[in-house]
PDB file of N, CA and C in Angstrom:
ATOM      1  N   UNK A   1    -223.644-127.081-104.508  1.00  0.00           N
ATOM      2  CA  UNK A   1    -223.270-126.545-103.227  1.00  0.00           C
ATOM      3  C   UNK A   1    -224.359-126.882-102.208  1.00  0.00           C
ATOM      4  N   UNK A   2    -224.121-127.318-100.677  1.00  0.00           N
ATOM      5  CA  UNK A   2    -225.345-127.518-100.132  1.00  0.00           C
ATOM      6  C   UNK A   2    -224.638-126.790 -98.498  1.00  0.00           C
ATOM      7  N   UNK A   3    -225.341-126.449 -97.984  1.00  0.00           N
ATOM      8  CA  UNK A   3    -225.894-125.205 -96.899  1.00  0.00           C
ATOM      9  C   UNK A   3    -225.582-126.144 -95.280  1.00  0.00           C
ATOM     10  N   UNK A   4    -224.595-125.938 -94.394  1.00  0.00           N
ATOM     11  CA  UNK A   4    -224.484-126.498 -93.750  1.00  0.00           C
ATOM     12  C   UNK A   4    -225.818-126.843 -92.810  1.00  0.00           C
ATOM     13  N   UNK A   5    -226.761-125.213 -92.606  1.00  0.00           N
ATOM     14  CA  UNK A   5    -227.339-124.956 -91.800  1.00  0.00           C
ATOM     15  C   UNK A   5    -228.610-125.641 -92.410  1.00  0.00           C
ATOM     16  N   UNK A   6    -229.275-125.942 -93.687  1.00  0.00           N
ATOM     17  CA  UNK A   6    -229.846-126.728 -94.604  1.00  0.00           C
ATOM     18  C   UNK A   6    -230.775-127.956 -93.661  1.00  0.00           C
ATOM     19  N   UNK A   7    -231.770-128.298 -93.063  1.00  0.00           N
ATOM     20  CA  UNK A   7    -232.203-129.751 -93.586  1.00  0.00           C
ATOM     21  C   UNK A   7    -231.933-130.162 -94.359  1.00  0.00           C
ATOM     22  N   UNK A   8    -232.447-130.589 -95.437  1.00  0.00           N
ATOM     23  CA  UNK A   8    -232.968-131.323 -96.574  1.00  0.00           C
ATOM     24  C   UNK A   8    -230.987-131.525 -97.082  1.00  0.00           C
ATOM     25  N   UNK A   9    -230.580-130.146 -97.102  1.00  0.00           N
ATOM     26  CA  UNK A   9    -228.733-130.412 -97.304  1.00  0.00           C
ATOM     27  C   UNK A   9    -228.187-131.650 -96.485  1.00  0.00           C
ATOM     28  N   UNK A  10    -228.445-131.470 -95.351  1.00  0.00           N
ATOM     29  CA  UNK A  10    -227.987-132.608 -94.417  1.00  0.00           C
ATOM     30  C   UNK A  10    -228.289-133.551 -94.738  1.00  0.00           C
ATOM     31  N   UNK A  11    -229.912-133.726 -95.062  1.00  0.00           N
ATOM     32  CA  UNK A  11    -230.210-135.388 -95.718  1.00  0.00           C
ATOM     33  C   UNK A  11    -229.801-135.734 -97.016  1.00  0.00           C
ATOM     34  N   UNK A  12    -229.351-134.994 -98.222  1.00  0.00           N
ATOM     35  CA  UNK A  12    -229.037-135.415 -98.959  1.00  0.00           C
ATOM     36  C   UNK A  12    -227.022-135.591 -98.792  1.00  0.00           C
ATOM     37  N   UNK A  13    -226.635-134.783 -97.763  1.00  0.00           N
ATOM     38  CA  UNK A  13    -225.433-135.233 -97.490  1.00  0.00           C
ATOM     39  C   UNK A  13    -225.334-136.484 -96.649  1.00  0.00           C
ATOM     40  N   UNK A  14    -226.370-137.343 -96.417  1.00  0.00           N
ATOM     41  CA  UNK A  14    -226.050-138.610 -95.464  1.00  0.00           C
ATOM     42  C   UNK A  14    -226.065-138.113 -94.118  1.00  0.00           C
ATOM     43  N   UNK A  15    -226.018-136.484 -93.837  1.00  0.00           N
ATOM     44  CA  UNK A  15    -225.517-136.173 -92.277  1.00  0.00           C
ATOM     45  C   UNK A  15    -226.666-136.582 -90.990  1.00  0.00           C
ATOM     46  N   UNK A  16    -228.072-136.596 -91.704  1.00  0.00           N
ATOM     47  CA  UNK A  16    -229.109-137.053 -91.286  1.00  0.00           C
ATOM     48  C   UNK A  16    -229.354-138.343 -91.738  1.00  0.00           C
ATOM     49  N   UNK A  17    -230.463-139.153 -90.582  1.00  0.00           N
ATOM     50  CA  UNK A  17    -230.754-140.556 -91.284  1.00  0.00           C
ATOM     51  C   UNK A  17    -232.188-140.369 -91.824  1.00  0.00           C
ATOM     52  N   UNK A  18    -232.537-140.202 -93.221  1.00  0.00           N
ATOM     53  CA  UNK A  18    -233.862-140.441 -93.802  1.00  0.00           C
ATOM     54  C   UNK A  18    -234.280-141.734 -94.432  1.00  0.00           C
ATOM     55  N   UNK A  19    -235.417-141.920 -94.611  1.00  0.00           N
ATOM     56  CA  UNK A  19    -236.021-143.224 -95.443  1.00  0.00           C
ATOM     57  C   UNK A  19    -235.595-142.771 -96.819  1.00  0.00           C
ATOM     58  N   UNK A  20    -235.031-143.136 -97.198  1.00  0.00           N
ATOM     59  CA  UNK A  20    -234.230-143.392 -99.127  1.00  0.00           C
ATOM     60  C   UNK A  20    -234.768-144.052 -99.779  1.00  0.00           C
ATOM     61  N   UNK A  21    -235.813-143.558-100.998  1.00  0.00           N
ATOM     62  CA  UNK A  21    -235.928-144.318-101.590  1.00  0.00           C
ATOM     63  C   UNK A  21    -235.483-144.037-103.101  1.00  0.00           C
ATOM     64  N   UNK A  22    -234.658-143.065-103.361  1.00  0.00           N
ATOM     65  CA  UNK A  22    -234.224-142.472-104.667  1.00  0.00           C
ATOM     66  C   UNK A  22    -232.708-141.726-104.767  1.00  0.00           C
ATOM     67  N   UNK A  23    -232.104-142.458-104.829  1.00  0.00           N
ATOM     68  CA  UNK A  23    -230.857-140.964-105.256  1.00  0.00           C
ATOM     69  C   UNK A  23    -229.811-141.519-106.552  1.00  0.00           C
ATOM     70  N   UNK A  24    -229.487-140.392-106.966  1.00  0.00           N
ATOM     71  CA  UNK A  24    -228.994-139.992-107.987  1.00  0.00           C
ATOM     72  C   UNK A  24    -228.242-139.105-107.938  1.00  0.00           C
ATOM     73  N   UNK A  25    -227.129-138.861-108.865  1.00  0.00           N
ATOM     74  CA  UNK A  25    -225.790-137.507-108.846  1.00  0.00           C
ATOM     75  C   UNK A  25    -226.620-136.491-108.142  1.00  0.00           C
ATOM     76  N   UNK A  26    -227.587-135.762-109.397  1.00  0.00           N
ATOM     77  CA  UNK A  26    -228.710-134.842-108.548  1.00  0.00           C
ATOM     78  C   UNK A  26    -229.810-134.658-107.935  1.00  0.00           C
ATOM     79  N   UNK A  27    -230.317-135.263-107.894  1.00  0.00           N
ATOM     80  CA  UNK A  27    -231.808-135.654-106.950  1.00  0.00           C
ATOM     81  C   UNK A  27    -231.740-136.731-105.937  1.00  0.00           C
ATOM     82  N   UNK A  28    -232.450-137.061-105.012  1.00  0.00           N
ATOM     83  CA  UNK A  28    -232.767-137.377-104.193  1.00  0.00           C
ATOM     84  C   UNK A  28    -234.136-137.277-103.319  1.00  0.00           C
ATOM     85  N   UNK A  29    -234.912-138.354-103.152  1.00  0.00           N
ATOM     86  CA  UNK A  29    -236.508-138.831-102.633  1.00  0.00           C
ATOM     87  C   UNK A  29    -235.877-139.177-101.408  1.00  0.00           C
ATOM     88  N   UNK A  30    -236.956-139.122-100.578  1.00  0.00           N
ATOM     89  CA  UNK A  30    -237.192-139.819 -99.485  1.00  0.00           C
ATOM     90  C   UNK A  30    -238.551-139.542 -98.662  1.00  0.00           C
ATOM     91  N   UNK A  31    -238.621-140.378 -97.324  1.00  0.00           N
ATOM     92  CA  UNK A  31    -240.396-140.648 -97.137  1.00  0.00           C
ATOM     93  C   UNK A  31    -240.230-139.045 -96.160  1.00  0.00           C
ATOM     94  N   UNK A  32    -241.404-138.421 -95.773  1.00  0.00           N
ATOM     95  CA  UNK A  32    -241.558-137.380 -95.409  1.00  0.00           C
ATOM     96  C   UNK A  32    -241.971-137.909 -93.635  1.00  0.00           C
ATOM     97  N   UNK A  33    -241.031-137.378 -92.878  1.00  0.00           N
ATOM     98  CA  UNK A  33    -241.489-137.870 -91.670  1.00  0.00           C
ATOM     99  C   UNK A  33    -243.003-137.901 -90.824  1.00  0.00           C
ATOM    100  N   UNK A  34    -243.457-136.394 -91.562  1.00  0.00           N
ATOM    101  CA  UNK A  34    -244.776-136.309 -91.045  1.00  0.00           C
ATOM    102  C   UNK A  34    -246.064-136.540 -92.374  1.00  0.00           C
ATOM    103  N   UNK A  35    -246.333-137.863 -92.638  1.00  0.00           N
ATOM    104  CA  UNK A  35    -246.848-137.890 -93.848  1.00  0.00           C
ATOM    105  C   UNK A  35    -248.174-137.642 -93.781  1.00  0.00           C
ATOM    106  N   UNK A  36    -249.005-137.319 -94.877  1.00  0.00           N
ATOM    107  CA  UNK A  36    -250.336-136.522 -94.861  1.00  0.00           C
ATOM    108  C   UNK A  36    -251.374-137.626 -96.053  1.00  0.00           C
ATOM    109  N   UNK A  37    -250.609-138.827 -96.521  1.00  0.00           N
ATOM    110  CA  UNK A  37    -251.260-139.805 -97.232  1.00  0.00           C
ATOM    111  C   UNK A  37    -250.237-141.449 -96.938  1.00  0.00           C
ATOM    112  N   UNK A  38    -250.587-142.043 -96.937  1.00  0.00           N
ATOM    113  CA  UNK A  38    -250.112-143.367 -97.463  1.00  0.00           C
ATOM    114  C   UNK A  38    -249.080-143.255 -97.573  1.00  0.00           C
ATOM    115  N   UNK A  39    -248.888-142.457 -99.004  1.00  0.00           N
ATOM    116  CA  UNK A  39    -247.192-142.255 -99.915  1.00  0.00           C
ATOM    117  C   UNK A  39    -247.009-141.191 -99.684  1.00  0.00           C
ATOM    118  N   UNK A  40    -245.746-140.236 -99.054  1.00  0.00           N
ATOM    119  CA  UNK A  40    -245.722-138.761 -99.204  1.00  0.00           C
ATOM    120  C   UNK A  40    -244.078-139.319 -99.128  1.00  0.00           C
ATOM    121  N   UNK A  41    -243.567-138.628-100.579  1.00  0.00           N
ATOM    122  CA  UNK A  41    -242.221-138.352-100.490  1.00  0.00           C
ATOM    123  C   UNK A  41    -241.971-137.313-100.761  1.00  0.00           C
ATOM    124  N   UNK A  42    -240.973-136.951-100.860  1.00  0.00           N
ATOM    125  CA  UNK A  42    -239.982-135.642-101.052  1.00  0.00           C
ATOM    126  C   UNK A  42    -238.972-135.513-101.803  1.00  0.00           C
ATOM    127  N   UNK A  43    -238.894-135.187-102.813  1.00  0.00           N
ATOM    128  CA  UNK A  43    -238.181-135.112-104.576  1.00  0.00           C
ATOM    129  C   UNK A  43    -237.281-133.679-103.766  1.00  0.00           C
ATOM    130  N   UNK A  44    -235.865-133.864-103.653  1.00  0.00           N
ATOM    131  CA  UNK A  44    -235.514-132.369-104.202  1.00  0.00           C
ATOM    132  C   UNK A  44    -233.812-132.446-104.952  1.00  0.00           C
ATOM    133  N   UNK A  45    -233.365-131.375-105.259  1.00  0.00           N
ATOM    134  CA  UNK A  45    -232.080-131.498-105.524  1.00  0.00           C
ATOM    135  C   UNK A  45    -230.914-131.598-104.395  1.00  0.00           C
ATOM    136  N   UNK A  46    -229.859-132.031-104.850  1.00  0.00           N
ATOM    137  CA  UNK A  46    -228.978-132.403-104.076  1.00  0.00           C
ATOM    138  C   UNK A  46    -228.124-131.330-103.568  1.00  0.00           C
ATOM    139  N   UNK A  47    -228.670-130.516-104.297  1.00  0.00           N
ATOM    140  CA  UNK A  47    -227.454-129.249-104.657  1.00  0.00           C
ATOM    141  C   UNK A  47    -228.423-128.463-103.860  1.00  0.00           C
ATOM    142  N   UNK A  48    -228.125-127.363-103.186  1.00  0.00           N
ATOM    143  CA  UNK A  48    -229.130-125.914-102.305  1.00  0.00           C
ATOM    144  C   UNK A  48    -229.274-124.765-103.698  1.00  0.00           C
ATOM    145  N   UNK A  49    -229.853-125.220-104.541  1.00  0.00           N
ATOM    146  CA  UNK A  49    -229.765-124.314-106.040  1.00  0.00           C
ATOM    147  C   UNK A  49    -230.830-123.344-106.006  1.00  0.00           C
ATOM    148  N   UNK A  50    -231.828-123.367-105.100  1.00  0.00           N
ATOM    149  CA  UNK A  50    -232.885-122.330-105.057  1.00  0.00           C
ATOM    150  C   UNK A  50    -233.529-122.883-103.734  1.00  0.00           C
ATOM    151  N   UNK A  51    -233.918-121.748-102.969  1.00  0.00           N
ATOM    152  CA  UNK A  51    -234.640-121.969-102.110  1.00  0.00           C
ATOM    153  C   UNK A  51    -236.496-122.462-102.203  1.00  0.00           C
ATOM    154  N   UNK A  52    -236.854-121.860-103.421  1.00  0.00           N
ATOM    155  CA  UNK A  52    -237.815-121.996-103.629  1.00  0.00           C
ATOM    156  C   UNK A  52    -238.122-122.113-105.072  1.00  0.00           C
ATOM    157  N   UNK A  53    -239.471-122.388-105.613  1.00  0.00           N
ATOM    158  CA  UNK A  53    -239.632-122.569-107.237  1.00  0.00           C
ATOM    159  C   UNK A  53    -239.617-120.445-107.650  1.00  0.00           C
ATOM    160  N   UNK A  54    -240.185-120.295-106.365  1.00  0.00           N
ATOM    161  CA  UNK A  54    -240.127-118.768-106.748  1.00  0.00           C
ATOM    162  C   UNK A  54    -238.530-117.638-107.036  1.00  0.00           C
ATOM    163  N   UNK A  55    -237.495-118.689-107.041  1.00  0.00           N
ATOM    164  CA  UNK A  55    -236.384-118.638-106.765  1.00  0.00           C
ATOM    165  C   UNK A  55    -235.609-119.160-107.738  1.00  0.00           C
ATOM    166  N   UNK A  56    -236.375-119.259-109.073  1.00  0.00           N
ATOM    167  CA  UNK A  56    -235.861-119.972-110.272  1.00  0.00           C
ATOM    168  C   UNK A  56    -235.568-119.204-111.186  1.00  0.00           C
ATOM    169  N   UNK A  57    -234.491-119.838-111.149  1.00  0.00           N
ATOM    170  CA  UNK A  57    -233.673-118.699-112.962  1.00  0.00           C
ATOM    171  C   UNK A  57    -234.234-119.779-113.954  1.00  0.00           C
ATOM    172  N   UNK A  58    -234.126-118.673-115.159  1.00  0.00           N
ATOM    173  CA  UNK A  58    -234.614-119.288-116.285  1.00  0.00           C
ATOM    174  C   UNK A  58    -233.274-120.702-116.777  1.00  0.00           C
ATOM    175  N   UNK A  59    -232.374-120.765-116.473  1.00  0.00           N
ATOM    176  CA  UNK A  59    -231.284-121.687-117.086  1.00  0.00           C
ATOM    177  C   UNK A  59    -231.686-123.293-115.813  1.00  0.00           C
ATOM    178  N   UNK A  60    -232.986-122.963-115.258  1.00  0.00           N
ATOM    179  CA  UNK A  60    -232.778-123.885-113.984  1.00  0.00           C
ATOM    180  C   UNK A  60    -234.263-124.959-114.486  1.00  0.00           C
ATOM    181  N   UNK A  61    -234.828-124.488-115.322  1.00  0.00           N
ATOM    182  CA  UNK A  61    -236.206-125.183-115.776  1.00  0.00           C
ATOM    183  C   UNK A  61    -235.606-126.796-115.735  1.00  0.00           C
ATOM    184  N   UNK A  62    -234.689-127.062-116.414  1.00  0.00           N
ATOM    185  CA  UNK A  62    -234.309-128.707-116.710  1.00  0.00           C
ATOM    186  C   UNK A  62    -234.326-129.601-115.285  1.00  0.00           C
ATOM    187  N   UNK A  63    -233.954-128.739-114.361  1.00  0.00           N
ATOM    188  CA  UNK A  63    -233.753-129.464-113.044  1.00  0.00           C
ATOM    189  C   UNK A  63    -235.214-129.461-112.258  1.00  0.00           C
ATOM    190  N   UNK A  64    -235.972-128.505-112.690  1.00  0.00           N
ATOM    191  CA  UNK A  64    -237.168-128.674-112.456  1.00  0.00           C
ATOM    192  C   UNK A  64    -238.459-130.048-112.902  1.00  0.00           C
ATOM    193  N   UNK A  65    -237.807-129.431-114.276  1.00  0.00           N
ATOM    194  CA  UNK A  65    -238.794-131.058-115.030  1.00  0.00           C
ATOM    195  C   UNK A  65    -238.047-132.334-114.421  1.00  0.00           C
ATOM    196  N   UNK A  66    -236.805-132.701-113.800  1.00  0.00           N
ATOM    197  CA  UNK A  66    -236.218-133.692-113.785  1.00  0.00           C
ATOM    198  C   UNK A  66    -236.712-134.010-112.480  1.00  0.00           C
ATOM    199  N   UNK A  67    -237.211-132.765-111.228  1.00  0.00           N
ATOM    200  CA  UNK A  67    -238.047-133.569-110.208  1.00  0.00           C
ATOM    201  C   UNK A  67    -239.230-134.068-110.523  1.00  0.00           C
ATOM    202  N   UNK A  68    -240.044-133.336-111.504  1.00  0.00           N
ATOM    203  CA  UNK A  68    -241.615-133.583-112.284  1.00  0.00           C
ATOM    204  C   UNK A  68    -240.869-135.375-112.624  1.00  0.00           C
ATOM    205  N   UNK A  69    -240.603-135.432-113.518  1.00  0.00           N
ATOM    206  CA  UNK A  69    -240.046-136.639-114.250  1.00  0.00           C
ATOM    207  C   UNK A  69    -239.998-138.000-113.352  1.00  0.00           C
ATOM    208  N   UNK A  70    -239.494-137.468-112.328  1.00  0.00           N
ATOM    209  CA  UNK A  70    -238.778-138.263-111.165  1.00  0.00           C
ATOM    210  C   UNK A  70    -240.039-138.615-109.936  1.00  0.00           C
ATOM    211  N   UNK A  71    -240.810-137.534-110.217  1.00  0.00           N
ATOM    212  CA  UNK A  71    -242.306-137.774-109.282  1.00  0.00           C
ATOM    213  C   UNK A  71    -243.132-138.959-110.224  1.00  0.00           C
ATOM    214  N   UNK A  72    -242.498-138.860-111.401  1.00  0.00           N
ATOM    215  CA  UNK A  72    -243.547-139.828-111.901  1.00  0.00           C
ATOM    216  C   UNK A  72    -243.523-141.483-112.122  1.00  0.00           C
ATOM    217  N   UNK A  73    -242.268-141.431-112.137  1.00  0.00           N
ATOM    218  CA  UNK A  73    -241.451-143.139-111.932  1.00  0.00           C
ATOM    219  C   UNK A  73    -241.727-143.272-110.520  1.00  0.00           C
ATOM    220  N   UNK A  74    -241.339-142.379-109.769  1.00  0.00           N
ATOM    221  CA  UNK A  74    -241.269-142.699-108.288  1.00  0.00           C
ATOM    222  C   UNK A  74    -243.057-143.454-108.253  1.00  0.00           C
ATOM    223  N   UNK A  75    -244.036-142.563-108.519  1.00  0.00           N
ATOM    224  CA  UNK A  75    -245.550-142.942-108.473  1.00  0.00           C
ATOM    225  C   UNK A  75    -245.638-144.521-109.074  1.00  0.00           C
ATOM    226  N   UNK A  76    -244.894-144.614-110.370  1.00  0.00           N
ATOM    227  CA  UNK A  76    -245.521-145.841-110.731  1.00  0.00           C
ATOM    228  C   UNK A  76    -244.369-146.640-109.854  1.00  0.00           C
ATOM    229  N   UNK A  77    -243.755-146.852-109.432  1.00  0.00           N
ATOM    230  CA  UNK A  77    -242.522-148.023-108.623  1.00  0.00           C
ATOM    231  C   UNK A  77    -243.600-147.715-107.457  1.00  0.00           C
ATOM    232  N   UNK A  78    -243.926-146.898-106.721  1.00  0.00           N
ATOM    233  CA  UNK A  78    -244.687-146.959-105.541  1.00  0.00           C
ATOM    234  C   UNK A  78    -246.466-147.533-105.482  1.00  0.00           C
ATOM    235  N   UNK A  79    -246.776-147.801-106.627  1.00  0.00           N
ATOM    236  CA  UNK A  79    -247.886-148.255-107.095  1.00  0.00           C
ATOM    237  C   UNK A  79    -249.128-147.494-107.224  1.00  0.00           C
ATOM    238  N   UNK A  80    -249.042-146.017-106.892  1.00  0.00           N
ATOM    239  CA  UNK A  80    -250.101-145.117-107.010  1.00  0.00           C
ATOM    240  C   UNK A  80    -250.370-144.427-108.341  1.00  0.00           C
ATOM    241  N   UNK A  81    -249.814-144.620-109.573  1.00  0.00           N
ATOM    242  CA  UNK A  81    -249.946-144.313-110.517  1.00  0.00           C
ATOM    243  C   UNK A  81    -251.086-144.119-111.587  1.00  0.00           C
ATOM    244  N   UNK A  82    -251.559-145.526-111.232  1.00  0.00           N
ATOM    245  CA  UNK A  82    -253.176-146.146-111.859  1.00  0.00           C
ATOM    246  C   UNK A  82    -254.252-144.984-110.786  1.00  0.00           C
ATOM    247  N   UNK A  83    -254.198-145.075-110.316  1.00  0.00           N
ATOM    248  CA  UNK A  83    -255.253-144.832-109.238  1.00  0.00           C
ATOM    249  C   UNK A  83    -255.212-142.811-109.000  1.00  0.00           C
ATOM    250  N   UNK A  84    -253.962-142.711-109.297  1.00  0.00           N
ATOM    251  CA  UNK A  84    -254.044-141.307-109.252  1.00  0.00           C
ATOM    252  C   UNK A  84    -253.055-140.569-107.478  1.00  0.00           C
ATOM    253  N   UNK A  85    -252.523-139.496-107.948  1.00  0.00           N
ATOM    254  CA  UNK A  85    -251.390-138.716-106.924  1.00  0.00           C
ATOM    255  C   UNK A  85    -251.315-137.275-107.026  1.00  0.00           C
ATOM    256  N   UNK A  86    -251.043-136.642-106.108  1.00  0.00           N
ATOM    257  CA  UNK A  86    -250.474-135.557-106.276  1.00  0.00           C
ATOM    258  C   UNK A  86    -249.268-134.680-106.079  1.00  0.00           C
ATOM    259  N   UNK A  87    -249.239-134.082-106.700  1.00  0.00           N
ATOM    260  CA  UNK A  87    -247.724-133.195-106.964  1.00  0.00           C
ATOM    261  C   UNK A  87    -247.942-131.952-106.243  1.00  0.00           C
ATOM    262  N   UNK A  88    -247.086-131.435-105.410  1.00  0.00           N
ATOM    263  CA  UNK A  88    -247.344-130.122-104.824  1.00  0.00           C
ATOM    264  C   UNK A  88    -245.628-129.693-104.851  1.00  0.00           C
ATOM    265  N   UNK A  89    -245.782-127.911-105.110  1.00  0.00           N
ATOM    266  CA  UNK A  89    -244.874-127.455-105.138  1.00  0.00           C
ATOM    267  C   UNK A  89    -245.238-125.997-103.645  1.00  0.00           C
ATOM    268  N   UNK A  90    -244.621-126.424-102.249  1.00  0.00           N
ATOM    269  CA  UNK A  90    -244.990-125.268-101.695  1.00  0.00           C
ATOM    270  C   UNK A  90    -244.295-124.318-101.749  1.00  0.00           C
ATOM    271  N   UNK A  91    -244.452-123.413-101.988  1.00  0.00           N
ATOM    272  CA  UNK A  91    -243.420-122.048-102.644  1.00  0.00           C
ATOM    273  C   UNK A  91    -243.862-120.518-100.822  1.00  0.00           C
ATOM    274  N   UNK A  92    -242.655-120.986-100.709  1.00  0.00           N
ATOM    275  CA  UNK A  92    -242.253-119.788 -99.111  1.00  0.00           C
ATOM    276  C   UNK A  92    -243.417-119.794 -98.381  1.00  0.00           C
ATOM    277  N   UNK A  93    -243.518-119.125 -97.086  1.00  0.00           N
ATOM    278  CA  UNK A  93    -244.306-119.154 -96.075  1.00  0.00           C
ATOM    279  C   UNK A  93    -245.570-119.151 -96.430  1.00  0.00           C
ATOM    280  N   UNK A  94    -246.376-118.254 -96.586  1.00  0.00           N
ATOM    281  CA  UNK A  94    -247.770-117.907 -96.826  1.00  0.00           C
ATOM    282  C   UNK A  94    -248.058-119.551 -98.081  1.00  0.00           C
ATOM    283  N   UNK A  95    -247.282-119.859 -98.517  1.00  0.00           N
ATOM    284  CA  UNK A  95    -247.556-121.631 -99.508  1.00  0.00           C
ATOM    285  C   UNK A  95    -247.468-122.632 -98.749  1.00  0.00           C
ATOM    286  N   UNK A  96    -247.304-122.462 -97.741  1.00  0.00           N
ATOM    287  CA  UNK A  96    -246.860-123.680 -96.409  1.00  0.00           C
ATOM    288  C   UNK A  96    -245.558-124.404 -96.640  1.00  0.00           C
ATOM    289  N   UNK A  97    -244.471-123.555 -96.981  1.00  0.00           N
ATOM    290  CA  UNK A  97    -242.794-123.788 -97.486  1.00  0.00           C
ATOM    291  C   UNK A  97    -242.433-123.798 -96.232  1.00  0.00           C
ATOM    292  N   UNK A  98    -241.882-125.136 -95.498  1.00  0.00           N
ATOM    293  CA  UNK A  98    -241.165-124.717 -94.023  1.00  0.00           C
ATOM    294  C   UNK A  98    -239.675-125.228 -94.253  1.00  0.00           C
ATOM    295  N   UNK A  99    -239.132-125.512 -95.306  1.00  0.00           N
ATOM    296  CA  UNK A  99    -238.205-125.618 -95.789  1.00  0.00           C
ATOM    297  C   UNK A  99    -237.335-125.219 -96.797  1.00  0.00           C
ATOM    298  N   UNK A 100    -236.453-124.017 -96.656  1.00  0.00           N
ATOM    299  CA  UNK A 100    -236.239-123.312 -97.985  1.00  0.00           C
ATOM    300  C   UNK A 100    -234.961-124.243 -98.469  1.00  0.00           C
ATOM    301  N   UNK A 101    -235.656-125.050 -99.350  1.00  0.00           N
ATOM    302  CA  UNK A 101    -234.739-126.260-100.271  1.00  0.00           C
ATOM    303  C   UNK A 101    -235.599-126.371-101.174  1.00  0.00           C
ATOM    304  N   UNK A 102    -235.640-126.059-102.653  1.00  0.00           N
ATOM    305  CA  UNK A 102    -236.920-126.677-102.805  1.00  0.00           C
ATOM    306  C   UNK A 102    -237.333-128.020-103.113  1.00  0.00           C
ATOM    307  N   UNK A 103    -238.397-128.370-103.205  1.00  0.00           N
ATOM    308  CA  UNK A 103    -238.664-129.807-103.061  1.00  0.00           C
ATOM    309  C   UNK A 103    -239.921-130.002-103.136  1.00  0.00           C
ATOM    310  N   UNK A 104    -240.372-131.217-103.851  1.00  0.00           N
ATOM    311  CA  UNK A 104    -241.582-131.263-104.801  1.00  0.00           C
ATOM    312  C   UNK A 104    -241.998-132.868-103.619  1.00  0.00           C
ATOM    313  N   UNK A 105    -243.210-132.371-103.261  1.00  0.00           N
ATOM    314  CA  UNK A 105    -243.942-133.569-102.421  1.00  0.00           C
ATOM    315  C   UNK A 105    -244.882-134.075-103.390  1.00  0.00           C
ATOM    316  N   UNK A 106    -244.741-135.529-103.162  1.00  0.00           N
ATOM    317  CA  UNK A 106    -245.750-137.149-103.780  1.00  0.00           C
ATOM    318  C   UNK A 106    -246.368-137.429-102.895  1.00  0.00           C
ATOM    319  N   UNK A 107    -247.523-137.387-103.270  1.00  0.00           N
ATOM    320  CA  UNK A 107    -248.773-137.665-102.007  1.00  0.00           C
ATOM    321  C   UNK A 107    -249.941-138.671-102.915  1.00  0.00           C
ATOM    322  N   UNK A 108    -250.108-140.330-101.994  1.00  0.00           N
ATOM    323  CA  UNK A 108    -250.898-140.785-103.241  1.00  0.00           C
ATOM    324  C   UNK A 108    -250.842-142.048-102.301  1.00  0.00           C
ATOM    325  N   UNK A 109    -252.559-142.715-102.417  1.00  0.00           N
ATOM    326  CA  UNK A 109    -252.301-144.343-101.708  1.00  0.00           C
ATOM    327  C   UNK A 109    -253.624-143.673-101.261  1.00  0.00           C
ATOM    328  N   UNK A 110    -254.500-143.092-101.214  1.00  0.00           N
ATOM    329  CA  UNK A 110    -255.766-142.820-100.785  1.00  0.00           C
ATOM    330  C   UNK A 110    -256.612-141.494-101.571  1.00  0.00           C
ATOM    331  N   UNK A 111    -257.863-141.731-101.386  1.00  0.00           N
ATOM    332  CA  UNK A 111    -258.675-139.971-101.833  1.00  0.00           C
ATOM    333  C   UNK A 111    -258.057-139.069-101.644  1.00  0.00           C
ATOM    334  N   UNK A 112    -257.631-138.258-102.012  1.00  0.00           N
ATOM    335  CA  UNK A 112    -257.012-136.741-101.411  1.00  0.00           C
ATOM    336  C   UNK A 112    -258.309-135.388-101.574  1.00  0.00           C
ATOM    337  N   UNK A 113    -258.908-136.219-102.593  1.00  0.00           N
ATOM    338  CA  UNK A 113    -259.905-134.588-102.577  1.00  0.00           C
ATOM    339  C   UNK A 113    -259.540-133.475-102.630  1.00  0.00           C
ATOM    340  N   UNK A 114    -260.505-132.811-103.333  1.00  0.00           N
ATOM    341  CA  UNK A 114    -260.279-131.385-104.210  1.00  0.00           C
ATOM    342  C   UNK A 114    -259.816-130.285-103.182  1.00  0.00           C
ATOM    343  N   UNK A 115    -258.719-129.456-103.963  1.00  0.00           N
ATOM    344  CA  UNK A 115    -257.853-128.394-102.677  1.00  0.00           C
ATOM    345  C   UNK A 115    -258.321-127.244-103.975  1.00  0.00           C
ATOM    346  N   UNK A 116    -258.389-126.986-104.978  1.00  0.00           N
ATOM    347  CA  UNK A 116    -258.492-125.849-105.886  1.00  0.00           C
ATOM    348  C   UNK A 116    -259.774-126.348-106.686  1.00  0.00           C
TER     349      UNK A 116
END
């Protein structure tokens, strides 16, 4: 099901024009308009299935690992793999979530330096 009122719904419905570089029945990548490295994409489902990771039923883990999974082919096809990337999951406001879809950002093509 996807959310008329939705970003990320709209882009995975075609209703928006994004940079594509991944889709599939359920997932869908693309480049992040305001990027914060080199590579910053955006892994999420196609479907509006949780707003957030904090928003996860236990029967929903598989679709989770399948963005993990999907961050990681995406890294090596994008060539940051060797060299090293990061995975961020921002989970609602106070996590810097400005999008309740959730969606797993690839950030990688330079230093990023230590955040924790």
């Amino acid at each position: 099901m996807r959310k008329a009122e939705c970003l990320f719904c709209k882009i995975a419905g075609h209703d928006i024009p994004s940079d594509i570089v991944f889709e599939d029945d359920a997932l869908i990548a693309f480049k992040d308009i305001h990027p914060k490295a080199p590579v910053h994409l955006l892994i999420i489902p196609k479907d509006h299935v949780m707003a957030s990771v904090a928003d996860m039923a236990d029967d929903q883990q598989l679709l989770l690992g399948s963005l993990l999974h999907r961050a990681k082919i995406l890294a090596e096809e994008q060539g940051i793999a060797d060299m090293g990337y990061r995975l961020v999951f921002n989970v609602r406001k106070h996590g810097g979530q400005e999008v309740d879809h959730v969606h797993l950002h690839l950030l990688g093509g330079q230093p990023l330096g230590h955040m924790v």
